[in-house]
Structures are given as C-alpha cells and as structure tokens.
Protein backbone atom coordinates (compact mmCIF):
# COMPACT_ATOMS: atom_id res chain seq x y z
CA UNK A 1 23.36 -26.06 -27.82
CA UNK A 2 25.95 -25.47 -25.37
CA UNK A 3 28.60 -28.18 -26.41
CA UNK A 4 32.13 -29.22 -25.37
CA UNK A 5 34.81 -31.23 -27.08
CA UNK A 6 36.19 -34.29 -24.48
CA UNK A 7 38.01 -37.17 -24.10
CA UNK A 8 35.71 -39.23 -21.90
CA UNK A 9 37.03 -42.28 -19.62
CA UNK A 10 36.12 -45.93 -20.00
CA UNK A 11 33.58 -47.41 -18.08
CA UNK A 12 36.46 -49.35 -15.51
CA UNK A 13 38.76 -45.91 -15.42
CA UNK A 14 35.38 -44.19 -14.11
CA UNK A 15 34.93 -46.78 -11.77
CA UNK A 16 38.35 -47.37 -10.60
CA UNK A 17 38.35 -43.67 -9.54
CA UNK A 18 34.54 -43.79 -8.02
CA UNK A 19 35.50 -46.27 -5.35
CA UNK A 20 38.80 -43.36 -4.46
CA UNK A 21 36.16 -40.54 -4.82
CA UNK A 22 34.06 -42.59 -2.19
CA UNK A 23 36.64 -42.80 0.56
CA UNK A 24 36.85 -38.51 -0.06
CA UNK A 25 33.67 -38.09 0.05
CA UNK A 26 33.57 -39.63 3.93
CA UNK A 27 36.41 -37.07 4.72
CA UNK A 28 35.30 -34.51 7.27
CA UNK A 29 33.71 -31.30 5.77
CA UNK A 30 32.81 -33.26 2.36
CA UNK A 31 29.40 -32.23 2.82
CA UNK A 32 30.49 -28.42 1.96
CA UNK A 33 31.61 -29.63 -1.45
CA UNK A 34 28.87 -30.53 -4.52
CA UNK A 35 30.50 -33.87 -5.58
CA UNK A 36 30.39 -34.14 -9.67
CA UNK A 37 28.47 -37.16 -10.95
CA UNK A 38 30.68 -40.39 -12.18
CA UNK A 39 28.18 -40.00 -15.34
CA UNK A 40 29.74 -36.79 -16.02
CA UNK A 41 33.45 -37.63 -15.96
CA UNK A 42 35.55 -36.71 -18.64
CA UNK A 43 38.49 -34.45 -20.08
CA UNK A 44 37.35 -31.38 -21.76
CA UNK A 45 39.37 -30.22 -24.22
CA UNK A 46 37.65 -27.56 -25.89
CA UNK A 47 34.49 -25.91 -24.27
CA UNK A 48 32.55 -24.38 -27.24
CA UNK A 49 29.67 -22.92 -25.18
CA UNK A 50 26.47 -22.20 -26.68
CA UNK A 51 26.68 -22.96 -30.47
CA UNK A 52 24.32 -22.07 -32.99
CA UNK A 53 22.29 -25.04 -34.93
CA UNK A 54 23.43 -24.10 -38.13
CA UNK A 55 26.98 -24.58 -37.05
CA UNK A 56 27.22 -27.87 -35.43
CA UNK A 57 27.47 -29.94 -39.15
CA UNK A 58 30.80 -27.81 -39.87
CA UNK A 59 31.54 -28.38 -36.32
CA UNK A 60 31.31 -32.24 -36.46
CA UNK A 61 32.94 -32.23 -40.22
CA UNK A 62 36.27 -30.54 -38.36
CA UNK A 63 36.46 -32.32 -35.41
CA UNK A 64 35.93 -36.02 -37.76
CA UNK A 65 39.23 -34.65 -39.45
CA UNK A 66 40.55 -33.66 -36.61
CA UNK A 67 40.29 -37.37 -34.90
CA UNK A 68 41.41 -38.66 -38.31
CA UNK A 69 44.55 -36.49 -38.36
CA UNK A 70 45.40 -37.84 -34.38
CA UNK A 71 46.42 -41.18 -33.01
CA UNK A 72 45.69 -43.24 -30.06
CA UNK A 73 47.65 -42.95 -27.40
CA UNK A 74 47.46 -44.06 -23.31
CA UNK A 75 46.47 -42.16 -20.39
CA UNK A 76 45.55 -42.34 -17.17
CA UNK A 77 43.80 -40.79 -14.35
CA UNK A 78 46.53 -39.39 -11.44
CA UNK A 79 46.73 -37.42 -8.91
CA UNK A 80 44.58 -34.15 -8.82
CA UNK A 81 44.66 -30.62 -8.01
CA UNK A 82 42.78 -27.58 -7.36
CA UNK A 83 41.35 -23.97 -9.35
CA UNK A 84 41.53 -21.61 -7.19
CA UNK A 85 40.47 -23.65 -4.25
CA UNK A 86 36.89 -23.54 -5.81
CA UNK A 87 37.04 -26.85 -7.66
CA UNK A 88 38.68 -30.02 -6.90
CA UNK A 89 39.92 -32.47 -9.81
CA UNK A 90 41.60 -35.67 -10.68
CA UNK A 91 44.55 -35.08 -13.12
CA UNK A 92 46.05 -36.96 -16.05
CA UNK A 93 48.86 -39.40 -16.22
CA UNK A 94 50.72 -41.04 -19.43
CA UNK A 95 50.95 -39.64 -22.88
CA UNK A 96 49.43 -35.80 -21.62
CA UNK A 97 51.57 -34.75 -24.55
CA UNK A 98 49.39 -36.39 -26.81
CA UNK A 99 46.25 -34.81 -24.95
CA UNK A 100 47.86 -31.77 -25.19
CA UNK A 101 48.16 -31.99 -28.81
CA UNK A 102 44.83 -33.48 -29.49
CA UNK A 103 43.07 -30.34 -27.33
CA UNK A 104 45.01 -28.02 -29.57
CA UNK A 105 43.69 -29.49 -32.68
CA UNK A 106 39.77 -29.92 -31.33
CA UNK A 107 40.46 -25.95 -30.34
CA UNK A 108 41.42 -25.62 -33.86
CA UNK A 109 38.60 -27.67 -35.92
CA UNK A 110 36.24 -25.51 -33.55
CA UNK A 111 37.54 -22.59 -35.15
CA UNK A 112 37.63 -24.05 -38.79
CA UNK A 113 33.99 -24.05 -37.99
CA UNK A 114 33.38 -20.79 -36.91
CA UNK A 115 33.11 -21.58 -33.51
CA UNK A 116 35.58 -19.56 -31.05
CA UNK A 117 36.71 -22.14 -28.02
CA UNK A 118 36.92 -20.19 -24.45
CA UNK A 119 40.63 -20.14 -24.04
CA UNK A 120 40.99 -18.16 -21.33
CA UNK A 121 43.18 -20.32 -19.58
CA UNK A 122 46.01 -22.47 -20.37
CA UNK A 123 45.44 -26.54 -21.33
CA UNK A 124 45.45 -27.99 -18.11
CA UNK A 125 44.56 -31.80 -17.69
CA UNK A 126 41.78 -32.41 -15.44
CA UNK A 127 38.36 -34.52 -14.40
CA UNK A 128 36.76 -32.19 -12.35
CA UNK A 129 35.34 -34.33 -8.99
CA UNK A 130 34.03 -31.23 -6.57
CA UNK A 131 33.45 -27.80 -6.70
CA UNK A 132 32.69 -25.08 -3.17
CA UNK A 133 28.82 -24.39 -2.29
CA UNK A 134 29.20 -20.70 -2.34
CA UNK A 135 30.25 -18.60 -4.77
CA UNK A 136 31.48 -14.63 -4.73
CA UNK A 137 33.73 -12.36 -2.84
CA UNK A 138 32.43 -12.81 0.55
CA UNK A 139 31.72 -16.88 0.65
CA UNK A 140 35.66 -16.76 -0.13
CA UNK A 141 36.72 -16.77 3.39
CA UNK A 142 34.29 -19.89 4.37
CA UNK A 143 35.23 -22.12 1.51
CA UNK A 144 36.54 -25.73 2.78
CA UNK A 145 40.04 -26.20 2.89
CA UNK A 146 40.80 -29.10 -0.06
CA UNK A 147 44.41 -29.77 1.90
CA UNK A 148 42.96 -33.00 3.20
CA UNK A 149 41.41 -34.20 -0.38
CA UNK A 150 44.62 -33.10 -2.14
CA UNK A 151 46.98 -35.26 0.57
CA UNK A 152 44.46 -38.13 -0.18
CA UNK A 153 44.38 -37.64 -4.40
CA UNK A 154 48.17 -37.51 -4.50
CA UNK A 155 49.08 -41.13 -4.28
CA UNK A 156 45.81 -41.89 -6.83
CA UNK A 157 47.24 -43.56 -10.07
CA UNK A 158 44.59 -45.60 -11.85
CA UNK A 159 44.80 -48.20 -14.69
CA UNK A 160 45.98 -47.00 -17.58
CA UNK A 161 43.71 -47.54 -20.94
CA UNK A 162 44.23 -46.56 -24.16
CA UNK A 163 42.40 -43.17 -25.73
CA UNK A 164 40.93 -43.69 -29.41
CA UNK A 165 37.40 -41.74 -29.35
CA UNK A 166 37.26 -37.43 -30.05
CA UNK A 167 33.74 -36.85 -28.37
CA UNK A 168 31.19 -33.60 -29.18
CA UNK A 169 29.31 -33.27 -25.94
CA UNK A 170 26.34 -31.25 -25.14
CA UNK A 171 25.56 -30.24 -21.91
CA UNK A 172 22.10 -29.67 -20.61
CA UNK A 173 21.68 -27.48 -17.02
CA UNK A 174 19.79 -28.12 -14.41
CA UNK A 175 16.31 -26.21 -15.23
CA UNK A 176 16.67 -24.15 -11.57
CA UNK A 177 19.67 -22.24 -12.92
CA UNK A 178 23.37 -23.10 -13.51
CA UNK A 179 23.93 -22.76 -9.76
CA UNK A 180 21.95 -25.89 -8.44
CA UNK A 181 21.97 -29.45 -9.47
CA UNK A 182 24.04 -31.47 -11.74
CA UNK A 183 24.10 -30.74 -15.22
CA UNK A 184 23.51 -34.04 -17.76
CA UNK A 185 26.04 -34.67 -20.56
CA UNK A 186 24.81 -36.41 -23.87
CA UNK A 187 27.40 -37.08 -26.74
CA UNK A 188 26.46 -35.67 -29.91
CA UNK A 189 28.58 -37.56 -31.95
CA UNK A 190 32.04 -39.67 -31.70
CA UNK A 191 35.13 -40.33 -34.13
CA UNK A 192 37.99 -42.88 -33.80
CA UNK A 193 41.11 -41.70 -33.66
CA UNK A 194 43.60 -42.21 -36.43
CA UNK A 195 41.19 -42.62 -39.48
C-alpha cells in the first residue's frame, strides 16, 4: 500500500479555499497547470510510500500513540507558495508549531514501525493545489510562471478550525501511470488527538 500520514481539512476549510482556488483557476495560463482535486486536500506529514501488509498493524499501533501523546490545537489555511516552480500550494496559518511537532512524532511512530518516512526535505506546511504539465530538463524553460497565482494566494487567510484527527492515508494512482490523472485518497484509519 502506498500510504501517507496527514492532517486533513474540514469539510468548510476545503470549501472556503475551493471557491479562492476557483477564481485561480480562471487566471490566464491556468490551463497549463493540473489543478489537485478538493477531495484530495490535506497536510501530509509523513509520506510512508509503499508499505508492506504485514507492517501496517505496527504502523497504526504507533501512530494511535502517537495521536494519544499530541493535543489539539488550531490552524488554518494561508497564503501559499511554490516547489521549485513545479507545484503550487496553499500554506498553513495558526499553531504550525504544533503541526510541526505532530509531523515529527507521525515521522517517528513510522519508524517505531519499521517503516522509514521520505525525509528528504525539511517539514514544510503545505496543501498542494497545482502542479506544471511537463516534467524534465527540457519542459523547464516552458513551465507557467506561478507569479500571478502567488500575488493572488498571498492575501488568502481562511477560517480557522481546530485540528484533533492523526489520519493513515492510502493513496491509489491513476491506472495509466503516476503521470496522468488524479490519484484517489482513502483513509485507512483515524485517531483523536489527545487520548
């Protein structure tokens, strides 16, 4: 199973942002970008790859500790930003400290488990909305320019609502190939926070 650790966003955070995401989406040159589906939202705060059967009982026993062990806190969606100019997100606003913290201790459970989390790049907050079409060394010099969906994501600050769910997600690929189509997110399991 290839699985994932995430916060994900309730229903009226989702669709606060949608109606934004609309208005970028009718920007000039949003047709070069493959918009992410509002089903798929979420933080991810771990990304455990593929994960052997056997494995995902531990898996779930650490992360349930895990969620026990953290508290709720707020958040928010705000802002966004850019990787690399190939994908185009929505970032986090309120208690990121406490998403911080909660990311380092999913990263951990995974590895209680005996599951190794990609960490190949710092913690960094983010829902992503878009990535570029093209992909490689050559499509680099045709990518869209995401100046005029950053200048419109800066002043973004939705409602604020309070986080109390650790989620084990498992993501399913499109069957043509991880380069077309959306992929579909189904939570494997759920704990509360702070039990």
């Amino acid at each position: 199973m290839r699985l994932f650790v995430a916060v994900l966003p309730p229903p009226a955070a989702v669709g606060e942002l949608g109606l934004f995401v609309d208005g970028l989406t009718a920007i000039e040159g949003a047709g070069a970008l493959r918009w992410t589906g509002r089903p798929g939202w979420h933080f991810t705060l771990a990304f455990l790859g593929e994960v052997e059967e056997e494995r995902v009982a531990p898996l779930e026993r650490a992360l349930a500790r895990a969620a026990g062990e953290a508290r709720a806190f707020r958040l928010s969606l705000k802002g966004g930003g850019h990787f690399g100019g190939r994908a185009l997100w929505a970032g986090a606003g309120g208690d990121t400290g406490a998403l911080r913290r909660l990311a380092a201790s999913a990263a951990d459970a995974a590895r209680e488990a005996g599951t190794e989390p990609d960490t190949g790049l710092p913690f960094r907050p983010h829902l992503t909305l878009a990535r570029t079409r093209r992909h490689g060394e050559r499509a680099r010099a045709a990518e869209p320019d995401l100046g005029p969906y950053l200048a419109a994501l800066a002043p973004f600050a939705g409602t604020p609502w309070t986080v109390d769910e650790l989620a084990l997600v498992r993501s399913n690929l499109p069957e043509h190939g991880p380069g077309g189509g959306r992929p579909r997110y189904e939570t494997v399991a759920a704990w509360p926070l702070g039990r």
